[in-house]
Protein backbone atom coordinates (compact mmCIF):
# COMPACT_ATOMS: atom_id res chain seq x y z
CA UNK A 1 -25.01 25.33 21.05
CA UNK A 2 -22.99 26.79 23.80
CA UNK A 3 -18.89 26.89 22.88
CA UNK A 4 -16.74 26.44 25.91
CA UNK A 5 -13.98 28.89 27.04
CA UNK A 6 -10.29 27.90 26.99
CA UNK A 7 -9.14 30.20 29.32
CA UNK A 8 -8.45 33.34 26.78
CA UNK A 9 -10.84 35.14 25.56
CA UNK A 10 -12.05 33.15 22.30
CA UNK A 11 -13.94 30.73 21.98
CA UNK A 12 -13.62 26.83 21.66
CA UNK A 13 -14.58 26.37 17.82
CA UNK A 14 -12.14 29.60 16.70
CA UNK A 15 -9.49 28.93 19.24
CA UNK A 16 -5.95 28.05 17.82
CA UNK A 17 -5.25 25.64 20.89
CA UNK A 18 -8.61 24.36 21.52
CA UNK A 19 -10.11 23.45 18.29
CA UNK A 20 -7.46 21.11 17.26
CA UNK A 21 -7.50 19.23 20.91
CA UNK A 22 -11.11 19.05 20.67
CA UNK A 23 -11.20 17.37 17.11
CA UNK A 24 -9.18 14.90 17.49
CA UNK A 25 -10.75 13.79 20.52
CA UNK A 26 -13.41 13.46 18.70
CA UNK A 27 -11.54 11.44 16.12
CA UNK A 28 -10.61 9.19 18.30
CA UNK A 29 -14.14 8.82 19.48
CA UNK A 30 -15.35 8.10 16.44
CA UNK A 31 -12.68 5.76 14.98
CA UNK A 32 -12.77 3.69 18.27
CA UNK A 33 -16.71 3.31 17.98
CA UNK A 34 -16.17 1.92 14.12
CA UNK A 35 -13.84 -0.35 15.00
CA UNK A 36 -15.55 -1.73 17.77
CA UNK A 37 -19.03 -1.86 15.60
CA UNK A 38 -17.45 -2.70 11.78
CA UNK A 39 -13.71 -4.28 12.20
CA UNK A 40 -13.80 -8.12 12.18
CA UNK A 41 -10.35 -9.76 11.98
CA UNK A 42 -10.27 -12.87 9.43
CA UNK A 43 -8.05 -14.77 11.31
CA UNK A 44 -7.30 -17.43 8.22
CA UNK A 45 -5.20 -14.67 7.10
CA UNK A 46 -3.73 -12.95 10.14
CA UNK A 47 -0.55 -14.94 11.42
CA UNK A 48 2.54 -14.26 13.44
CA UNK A 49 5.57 -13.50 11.91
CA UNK A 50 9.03 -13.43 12.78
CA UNK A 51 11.05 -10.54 11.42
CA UNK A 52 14.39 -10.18 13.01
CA UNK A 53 17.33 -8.48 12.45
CA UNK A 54 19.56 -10.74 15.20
CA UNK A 55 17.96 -13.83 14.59
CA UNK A 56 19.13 -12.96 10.89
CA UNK A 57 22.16 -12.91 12.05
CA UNK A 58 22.76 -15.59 13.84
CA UNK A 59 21.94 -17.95 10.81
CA UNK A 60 18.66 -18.73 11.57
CA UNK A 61 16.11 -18.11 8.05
CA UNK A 62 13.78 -15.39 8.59
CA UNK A 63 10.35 -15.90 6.37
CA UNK A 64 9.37 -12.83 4.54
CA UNK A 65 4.95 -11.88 4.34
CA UNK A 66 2.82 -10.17 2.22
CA UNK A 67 1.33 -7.23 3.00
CA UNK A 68 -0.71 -4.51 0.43
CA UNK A 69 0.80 -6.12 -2.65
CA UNK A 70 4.18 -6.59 -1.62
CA UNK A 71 6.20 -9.16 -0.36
CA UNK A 72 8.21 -8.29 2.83
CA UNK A 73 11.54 -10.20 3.11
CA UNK A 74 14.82 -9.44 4.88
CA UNK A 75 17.65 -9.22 3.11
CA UNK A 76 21.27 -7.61 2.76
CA UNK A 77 22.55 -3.92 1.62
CA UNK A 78 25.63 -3.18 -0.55
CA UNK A 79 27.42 -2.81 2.77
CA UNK A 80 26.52 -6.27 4.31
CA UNK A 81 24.08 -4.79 6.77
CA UNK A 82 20.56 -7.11 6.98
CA UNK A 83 17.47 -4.25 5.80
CA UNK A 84 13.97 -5.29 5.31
CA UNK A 85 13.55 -5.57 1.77
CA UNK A 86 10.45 -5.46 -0.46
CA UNK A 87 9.24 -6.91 -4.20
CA UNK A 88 5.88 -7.30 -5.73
CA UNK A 89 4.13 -10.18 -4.47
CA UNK A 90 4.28 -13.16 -7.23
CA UNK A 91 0.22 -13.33 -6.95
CA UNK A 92 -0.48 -9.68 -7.00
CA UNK A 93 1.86 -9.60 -10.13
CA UNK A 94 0.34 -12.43 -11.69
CA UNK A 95 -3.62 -11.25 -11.29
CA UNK A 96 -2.57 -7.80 -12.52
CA UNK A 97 -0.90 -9.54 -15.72
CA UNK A 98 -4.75 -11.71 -16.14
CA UNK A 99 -6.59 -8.24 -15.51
CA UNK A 100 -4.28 -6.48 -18.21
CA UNK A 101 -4.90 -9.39 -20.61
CA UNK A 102 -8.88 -9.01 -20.02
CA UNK A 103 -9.24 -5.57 -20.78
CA UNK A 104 -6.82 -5.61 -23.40
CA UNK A 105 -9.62 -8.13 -24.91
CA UNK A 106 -12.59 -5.87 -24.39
CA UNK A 107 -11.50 -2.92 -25.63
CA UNK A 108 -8.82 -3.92 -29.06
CA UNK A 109 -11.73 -3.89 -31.18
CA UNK A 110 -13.76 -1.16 -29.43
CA UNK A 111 -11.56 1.89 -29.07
CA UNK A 112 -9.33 3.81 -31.02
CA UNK A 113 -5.81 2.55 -31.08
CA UNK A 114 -5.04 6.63 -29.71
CA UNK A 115 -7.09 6.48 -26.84
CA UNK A 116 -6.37 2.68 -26.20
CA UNK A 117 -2.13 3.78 -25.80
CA UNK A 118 -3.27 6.58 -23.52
CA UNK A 119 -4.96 4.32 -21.07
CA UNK A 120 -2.74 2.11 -21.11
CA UNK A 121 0.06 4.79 -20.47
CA UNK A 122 -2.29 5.82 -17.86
CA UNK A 123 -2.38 2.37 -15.90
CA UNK A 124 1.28 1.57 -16.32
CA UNK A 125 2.07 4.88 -14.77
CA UNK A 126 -0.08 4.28 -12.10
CA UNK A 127 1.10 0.48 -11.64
CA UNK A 128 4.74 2.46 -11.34
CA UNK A 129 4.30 4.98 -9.07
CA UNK A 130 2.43 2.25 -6.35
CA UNK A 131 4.89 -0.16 -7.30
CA UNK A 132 8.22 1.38 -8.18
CA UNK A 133 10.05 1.19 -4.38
CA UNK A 134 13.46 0.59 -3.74
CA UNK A 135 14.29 -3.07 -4.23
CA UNK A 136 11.37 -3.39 -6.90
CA UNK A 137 12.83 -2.29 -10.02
CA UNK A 138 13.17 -6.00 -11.48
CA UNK A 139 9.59 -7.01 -10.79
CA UNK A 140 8.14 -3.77 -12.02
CA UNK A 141 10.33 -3.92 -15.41
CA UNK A 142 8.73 -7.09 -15.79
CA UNK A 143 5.29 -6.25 -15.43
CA UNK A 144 6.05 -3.08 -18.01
CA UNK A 145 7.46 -5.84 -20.40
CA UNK A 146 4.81 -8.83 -19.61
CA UNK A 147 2.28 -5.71 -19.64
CA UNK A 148 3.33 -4.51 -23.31
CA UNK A 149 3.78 -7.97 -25.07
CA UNK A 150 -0.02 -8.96 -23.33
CA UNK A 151 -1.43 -5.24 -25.50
C-alpha cells in the first residue's frame, strides 16, 4: 500500500494533520453506509413533539416524552425561569422494580446472603449513577426504597 504525501515530508498514516482528517473521513464513510444498510425507523414510536420555551410561556401546556429511560418535561427553576426538566419514566421504573423482584426470587435461596448484599449494592449503584440527574432525586429514592423492601 502506497501512503500519500501531505505536503511535509511524512507520510499520511504518521502525519499529525493527516491521519486524523483521513480517519474520520473514513468514519463517516462507514457510519453513513450502516445506516443506510441496518437503520430502520419504527415509526409507531417516533412522533413529533413540541418542546417550547415561549409557547410555555404564553400559557399554552407543553407535553413532556420519553427518551432512554427518562421522561422529558418542561418545567420551572427556583428563579421562575421555564428549564427542561427530567424524572425516571413511570414504566422504566416500574419494569426495573418486576426485574428486581425476579431475581431477588432466583437467587434468596441460592446464594450466600454476603454475596447476595454485594450484588445488590452493585446494581443499586449502577441504577444511581444512570439515574441520579438533577431533578431525579425523588424517583431514584424511591426505587432505592421500593428496591430494598422487594430484597
Amino acid at each position: 500500500m502506497r501512503w500519500a504525501r501531505c505536503g511535509g515530508s511524512c507520510r499520511a498514516a504518521n502525519c499529525g494533520s493527516c491521519s486524523p482528517v483521513l480517519a474520520n473521513v473514513f468514519a463517516h464513510q462507514v457510519i453513513d453506509t450502516w445506516f443506510e444498510n441496518t437503520v430502520r425507523l419504527n415509526e409507531e414510536k417516533i412522533r413529533l413533539v413540541r418542546f417550547s420555551k415561549r409557547a410555555q410561556r404564553r400559557g399554552n401546556r407543553q407535553e413532556g416524552f420519553d427518551f432512554l429511560g427518562f421522561t422529558f418535561y418542561p418545567g420551572r427553576s427556583r428563579r421562575g425561569a421555564i428549564i427542561p426538566k427530567l424524572k425516571t419514566s413511570g414504566k422504566r421504573l416500574r419494569s426495573k422494580l418486576n426485574r428486581v423482584g425476579e431475581w431477588a426470587r432466583r437467587v434468596r435461596n441460592v446464594l450466600p446472603l454476603k454475596q447476595i448484599r454485594r450484588v445488590f449494592g452493585a446494581k443499586l449503584r449502577g441504577h444511581i449513577q444512570y439515574y441520579g440527574v438533577s431533578f431525579n432525586g425523588k424517583a431514584v429514592n424511591e426505587f432505592v426504597y421500593q428496591a430494598t423492601r422487594i430484597l
